[in-house]
C-alpha atoms as a PDB file:
ATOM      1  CA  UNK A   1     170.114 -62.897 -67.926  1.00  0.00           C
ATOM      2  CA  UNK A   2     169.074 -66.280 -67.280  1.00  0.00           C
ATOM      3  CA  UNK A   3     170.381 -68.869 -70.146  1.00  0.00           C
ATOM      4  CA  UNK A   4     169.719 -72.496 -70.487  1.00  0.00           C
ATOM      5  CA  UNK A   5     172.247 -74.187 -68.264  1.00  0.00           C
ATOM      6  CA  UNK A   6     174.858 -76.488 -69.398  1.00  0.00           C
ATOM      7  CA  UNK A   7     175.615 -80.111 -67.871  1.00  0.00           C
ATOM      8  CA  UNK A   8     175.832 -83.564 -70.239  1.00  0.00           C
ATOM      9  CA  UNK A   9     175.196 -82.079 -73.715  1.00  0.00           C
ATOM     10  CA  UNK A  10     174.685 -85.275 -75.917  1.00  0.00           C
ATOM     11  CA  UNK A  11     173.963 -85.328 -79.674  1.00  0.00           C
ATOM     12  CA  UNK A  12     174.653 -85.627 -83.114  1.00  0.00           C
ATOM     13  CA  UNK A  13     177.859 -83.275 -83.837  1.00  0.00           C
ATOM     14  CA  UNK A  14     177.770 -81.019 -86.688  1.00  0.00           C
ATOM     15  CA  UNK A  15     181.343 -80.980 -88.630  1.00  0.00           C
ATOM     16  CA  UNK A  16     183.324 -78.071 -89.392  1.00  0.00           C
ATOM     17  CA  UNK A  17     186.535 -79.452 -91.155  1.00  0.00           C
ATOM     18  CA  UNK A  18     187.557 -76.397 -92.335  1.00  0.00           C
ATOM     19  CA  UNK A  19     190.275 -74.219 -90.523  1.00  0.00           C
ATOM     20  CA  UNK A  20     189.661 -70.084 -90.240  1.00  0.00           C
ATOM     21  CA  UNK A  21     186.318 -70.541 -90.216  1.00  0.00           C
ATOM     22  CA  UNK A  22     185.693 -66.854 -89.661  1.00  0.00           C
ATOM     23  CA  UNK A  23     182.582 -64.671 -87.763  1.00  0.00           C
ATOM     24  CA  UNK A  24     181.869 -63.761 -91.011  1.00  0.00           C
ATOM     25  CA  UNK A  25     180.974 -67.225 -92.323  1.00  0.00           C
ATOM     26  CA  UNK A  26     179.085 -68.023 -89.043  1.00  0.00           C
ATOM     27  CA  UNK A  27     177.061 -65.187 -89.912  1.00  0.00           C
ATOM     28  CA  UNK A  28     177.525 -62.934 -92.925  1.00  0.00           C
ATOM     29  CA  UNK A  29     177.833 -59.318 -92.095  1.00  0.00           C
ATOM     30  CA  UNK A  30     174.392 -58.266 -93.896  1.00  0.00           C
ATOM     31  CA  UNK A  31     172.731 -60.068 -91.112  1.00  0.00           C
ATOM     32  CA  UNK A  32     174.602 -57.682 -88.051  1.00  0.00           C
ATOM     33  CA  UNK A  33     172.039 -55.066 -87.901  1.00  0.00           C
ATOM     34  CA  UNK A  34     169.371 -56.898 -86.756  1.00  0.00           C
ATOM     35  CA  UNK A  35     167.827 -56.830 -83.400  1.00  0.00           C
ATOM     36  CA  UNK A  36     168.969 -59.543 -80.758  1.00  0.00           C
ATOM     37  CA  UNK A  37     165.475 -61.027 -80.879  1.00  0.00           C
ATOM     38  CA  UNK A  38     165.963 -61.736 -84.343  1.00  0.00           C
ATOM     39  CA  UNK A  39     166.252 -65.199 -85.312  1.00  0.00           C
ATOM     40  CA  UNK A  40     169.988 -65.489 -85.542  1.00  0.00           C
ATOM     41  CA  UNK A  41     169.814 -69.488 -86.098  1.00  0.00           C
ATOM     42  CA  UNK A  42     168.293 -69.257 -89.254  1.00  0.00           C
ATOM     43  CA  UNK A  43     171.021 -67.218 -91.026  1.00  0.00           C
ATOM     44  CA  UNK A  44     173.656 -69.861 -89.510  1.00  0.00           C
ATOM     45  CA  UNK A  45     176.536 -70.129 -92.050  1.00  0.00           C
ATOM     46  CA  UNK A  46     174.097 -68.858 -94.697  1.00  0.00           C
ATOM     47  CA  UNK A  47     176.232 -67.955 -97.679  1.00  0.00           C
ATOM     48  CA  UNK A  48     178.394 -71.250 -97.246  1.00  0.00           C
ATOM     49  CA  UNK A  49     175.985 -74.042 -96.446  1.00  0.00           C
ATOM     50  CA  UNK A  50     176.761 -75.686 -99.612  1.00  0.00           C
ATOM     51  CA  UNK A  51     179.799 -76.834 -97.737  1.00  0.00           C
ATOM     52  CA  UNK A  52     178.214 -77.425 -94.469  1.00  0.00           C
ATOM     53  CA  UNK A  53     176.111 -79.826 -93.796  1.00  0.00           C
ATOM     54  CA  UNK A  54     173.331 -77.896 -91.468  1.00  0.00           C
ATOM     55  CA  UNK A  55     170.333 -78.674 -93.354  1.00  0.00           C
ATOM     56  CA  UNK A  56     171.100 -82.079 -93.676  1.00  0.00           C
ATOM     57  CA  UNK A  57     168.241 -84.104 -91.758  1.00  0.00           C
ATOM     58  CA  UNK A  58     170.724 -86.445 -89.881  1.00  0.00           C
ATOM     59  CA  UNK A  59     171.979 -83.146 -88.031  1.00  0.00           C
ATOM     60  CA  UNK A  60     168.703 -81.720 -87.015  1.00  0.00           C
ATOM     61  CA  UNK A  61     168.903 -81.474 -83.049  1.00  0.00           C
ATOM     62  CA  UNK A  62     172.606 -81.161 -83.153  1.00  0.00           C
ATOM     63  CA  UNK A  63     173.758 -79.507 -79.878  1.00  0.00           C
ATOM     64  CA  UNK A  64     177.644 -80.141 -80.812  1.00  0.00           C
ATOM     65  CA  UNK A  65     179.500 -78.034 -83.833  1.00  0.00           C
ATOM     66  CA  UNK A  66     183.304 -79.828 -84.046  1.00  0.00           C
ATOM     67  CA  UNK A  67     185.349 -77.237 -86.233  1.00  0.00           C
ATOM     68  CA  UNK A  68     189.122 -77.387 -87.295  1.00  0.00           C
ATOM     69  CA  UNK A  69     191.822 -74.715 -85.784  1.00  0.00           C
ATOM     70  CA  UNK A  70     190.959 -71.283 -85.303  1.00  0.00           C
ATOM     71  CA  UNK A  71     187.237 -71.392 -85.572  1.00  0.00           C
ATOM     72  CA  UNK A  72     185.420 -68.419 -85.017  1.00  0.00           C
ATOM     73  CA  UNK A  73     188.516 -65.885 -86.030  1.00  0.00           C
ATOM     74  CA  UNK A  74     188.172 -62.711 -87.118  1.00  0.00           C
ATOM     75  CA  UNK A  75     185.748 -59.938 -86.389  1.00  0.00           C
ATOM     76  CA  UNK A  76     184.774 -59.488 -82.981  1.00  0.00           C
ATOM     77  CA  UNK A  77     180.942 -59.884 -83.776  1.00  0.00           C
ATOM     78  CA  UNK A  78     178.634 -61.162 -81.022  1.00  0.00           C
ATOM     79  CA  UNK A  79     176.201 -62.319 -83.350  1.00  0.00           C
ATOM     80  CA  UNK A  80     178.216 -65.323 -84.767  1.00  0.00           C
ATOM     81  CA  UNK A  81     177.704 -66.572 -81.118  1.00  0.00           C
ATOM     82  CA  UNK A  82     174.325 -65.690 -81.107  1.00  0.00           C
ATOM     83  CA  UNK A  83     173.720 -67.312 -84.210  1.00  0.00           C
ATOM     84  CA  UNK A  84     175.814 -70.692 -82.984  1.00  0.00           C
ATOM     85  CA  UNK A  85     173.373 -70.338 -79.752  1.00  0.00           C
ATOM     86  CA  UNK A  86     169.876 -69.640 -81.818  1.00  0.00           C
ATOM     87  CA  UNK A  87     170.157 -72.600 -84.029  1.00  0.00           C
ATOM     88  CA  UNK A  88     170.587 -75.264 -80.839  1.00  0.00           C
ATOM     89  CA  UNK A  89     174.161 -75.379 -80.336  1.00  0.00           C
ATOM     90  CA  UNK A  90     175.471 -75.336 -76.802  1.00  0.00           C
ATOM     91  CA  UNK A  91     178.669 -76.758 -77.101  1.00  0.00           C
ATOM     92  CA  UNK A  92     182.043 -75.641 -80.110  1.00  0.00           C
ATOM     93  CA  UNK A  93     184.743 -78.145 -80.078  1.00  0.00           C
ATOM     94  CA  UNK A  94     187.998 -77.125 -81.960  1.00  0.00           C
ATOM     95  CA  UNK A  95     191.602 -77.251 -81.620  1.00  0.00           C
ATOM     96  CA  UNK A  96     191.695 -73.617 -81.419  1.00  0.00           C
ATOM     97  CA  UNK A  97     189.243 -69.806 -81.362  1.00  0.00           C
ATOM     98  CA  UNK A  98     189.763 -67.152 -82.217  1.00  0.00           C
ATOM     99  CA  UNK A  99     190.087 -65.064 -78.268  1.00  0.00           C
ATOM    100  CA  UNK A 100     186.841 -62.699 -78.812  1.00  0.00           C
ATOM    101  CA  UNK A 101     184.816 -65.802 -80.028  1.00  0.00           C
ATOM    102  CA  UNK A 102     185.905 -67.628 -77.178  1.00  0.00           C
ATOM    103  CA  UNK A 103     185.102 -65.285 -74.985  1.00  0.00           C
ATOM    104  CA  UNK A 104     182.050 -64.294 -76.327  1.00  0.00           C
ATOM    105  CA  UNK A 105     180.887 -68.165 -76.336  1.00  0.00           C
ATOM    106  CA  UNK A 106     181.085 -68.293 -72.767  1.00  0.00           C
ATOM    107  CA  UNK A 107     178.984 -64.859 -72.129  1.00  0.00           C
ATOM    108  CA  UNK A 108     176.728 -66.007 -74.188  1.00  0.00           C
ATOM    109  CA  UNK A 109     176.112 -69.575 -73.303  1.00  0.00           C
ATOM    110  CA  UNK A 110     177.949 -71.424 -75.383  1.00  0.00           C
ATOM    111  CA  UNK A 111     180.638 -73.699 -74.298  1.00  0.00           C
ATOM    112  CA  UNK A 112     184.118 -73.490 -76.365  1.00  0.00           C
ATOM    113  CA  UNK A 113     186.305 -76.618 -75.665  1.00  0.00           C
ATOM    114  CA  UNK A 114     189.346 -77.046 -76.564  1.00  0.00           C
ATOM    115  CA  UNK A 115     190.761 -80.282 -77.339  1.00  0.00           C
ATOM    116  CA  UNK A 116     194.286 -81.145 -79.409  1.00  0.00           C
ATOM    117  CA  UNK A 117     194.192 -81.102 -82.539  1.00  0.00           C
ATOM    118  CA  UNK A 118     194.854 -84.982 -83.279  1.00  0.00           C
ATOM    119  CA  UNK A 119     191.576 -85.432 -81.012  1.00  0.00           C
ATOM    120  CA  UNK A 120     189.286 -83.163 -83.299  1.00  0.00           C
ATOM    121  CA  UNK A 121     191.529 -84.416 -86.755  1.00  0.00           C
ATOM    122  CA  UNK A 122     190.375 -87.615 -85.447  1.00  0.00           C
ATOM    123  CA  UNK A 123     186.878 -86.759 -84.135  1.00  0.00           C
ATOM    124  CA  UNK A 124     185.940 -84.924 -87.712  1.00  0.00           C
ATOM    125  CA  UNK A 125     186.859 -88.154 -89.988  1.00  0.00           C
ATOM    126  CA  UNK A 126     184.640 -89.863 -87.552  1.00  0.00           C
ATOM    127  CA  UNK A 127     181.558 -87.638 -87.615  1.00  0.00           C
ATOM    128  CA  UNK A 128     182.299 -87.219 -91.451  1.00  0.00           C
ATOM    129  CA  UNK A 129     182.254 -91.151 -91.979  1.00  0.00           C
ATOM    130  CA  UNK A 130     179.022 -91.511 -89.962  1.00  0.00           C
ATOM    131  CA  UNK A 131     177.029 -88.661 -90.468  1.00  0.00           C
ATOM    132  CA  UNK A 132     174.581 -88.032 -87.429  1.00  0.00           C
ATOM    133  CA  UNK A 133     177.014 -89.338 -85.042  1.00  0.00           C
ATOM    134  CA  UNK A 134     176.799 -88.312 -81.341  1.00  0.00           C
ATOM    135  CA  UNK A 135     179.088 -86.783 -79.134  1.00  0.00           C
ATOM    136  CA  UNK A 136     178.964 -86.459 -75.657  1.00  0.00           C
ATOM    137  CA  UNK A 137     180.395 -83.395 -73.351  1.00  0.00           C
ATOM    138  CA  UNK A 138     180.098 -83.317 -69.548  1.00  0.00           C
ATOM    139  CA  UNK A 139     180.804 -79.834 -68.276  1.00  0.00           C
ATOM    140  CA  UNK A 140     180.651 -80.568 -64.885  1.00  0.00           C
ATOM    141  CA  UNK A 141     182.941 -83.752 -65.185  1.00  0.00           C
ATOM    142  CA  UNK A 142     184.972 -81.509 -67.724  1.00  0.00           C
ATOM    143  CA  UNK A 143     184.894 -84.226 -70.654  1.00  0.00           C
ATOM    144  CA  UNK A 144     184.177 -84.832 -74.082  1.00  0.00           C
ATOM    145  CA  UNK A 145     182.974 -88.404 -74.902  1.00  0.00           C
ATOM    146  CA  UNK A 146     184.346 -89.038 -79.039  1.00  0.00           C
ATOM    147  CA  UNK A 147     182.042 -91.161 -81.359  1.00  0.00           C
ATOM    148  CA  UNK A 148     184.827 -93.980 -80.908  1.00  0.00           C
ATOM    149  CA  UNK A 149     184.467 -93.779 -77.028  1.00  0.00           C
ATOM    150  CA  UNK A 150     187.388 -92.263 -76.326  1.00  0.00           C
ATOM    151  CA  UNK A 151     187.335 -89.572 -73.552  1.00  0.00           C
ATOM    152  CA  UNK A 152     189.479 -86.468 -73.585  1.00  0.00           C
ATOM    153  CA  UNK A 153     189.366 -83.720 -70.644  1.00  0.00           C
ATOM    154  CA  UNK A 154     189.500 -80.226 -71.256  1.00  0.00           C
ATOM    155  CA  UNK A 155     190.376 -76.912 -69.253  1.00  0.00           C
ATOM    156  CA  UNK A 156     187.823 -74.094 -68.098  1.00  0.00           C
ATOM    157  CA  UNK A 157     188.364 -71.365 -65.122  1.00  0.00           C
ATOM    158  CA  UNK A 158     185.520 -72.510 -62.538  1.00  0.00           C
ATOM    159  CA  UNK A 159     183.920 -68.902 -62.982  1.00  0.00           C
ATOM    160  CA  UNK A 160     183.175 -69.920 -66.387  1.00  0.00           C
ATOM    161  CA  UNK A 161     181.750 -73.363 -65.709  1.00  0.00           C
ATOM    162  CA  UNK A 162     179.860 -72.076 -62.812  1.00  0.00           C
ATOM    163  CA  UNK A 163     178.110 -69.479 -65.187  1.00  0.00           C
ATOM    164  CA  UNK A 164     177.931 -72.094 -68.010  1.00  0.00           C
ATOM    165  CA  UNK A 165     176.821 -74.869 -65.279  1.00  0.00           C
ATOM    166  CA  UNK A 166     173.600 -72.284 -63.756  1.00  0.00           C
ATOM    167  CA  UNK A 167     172.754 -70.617 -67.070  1.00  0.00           C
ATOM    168  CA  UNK A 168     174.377 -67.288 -65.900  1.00  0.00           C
ATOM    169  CA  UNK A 169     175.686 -64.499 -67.426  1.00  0.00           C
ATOM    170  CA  UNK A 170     177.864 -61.486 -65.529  1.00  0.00           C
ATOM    171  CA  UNK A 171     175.232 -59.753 -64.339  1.00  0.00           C
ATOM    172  CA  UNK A 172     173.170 -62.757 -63.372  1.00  0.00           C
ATOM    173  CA  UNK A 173     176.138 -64.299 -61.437  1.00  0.00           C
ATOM    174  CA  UNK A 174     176.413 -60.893 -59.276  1.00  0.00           C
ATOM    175  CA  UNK A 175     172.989 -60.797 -58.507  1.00  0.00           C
ATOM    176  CA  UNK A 176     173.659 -63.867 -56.505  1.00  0.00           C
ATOM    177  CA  UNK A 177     175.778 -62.263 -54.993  1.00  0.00           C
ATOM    178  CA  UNK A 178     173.308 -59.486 -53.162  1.00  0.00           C
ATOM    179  CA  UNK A 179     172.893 -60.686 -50.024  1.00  0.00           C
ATOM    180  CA  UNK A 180     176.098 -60.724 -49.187  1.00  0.00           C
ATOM    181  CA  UNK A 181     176.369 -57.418 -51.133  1.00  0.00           C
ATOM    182  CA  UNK A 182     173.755 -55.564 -49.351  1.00  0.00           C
ATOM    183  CA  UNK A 183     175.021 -57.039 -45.661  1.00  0.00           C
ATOM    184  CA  UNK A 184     178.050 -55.524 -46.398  1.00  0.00           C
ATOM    185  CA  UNK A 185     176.192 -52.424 -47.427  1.00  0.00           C
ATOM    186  CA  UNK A 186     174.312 -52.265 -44.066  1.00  0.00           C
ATOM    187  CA  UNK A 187     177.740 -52.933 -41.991  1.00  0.00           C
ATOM    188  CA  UNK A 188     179.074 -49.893 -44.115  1.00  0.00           C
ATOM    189  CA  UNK A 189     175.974 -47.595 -43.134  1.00  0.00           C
ATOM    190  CA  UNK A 190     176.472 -44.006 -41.730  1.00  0.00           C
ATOM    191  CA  UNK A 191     174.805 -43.768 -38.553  1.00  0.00           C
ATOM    192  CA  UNK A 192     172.481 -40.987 -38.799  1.00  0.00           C
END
């Protein structure tokens, strides 16, 4: 499946400053039966929004979510990425995930970065101070831009950024792979 590719995301960054925010909180379980073409985004952190600012005006367009450690822990739901992904976001920034988020963030498009924790600590006061503030993440460059200028680098295996980089998923990324897939196919041929 072809997804929206990922290079310089740039935009006002949603805060998080809570830690263990969990799948459930990204999106409560009630929601989990829905079909994929249901519009995840709009049950985004639904039954805690009074301590999130999503609806707030200066956050509409926000590409960037910047949550405290372990975001995204818990149950291994899919649809807390899909949810993440359906509202705008392309990009989670956090001192830590929780490993099935994480790794469902990348097959699905969004990019998890992890930064230290003094870098996000510092990162959330900012955003919370000046709400609307932009942040600035270069996949290709491996970077994150913070509202104060500062620029921190952060790790990704280059099968990940590739897929991230072309809007691929899995199966995407092996059709790519085909012609070299079927010319080893031919070389492998009985002869009749």
């Amino acid at each position: 499946m072809k997804r929206e590719p990922i290079g310089i995301v740039e935009s006002p960054a949603l805060p998080v400053p809570r830690p263990n925010v969990d799948t459930d909180q990204i999106l409560p379980a009630r929601y989990l039966q829905k079909p994929r073409g249901a519009p995840f985004g709009d049950f985004l952190f639904r039954d805690v929004r009074d301590a999130i600012p999503l609806d707030d005006p200066v956050y509409r367009g926000a590409r960037i979510v910047v949550g405290s450690a372990n975001f995204g822990c818990g149950s291994s739901r899919e649809h807390a990425v899909w949810a993440l992904y359906d509202h705008g976001f392309r990009v989670a920034i956090a001192p830590s995930f929780g490993d099935i988020f994480r790794s469902n963030a990348i097959k699905n498009g969004l990019l998890p970065v992890l930064l230290p924790e003094a870098a996000v600590a510092s990162m959330l006061q900012r955003l919370e101070a000046g709400p609307g503030t932009r942040v600035r993440v270069d996949l290709a460059r491996q970077r994150v831009t913070a509202p104060d200028g500062t620029e921190h680098a952060f790790e990704i295996d280059a099968f990940s950024k590739r897929c991230l980089l072309e809007g691929l998923d899995e199966l995407a990324y092996t059709l790519t792979l085909l012609p070299d897939i079927e010319r080893f196919e031919r070389t492998k041929a009985t002869p009749a």
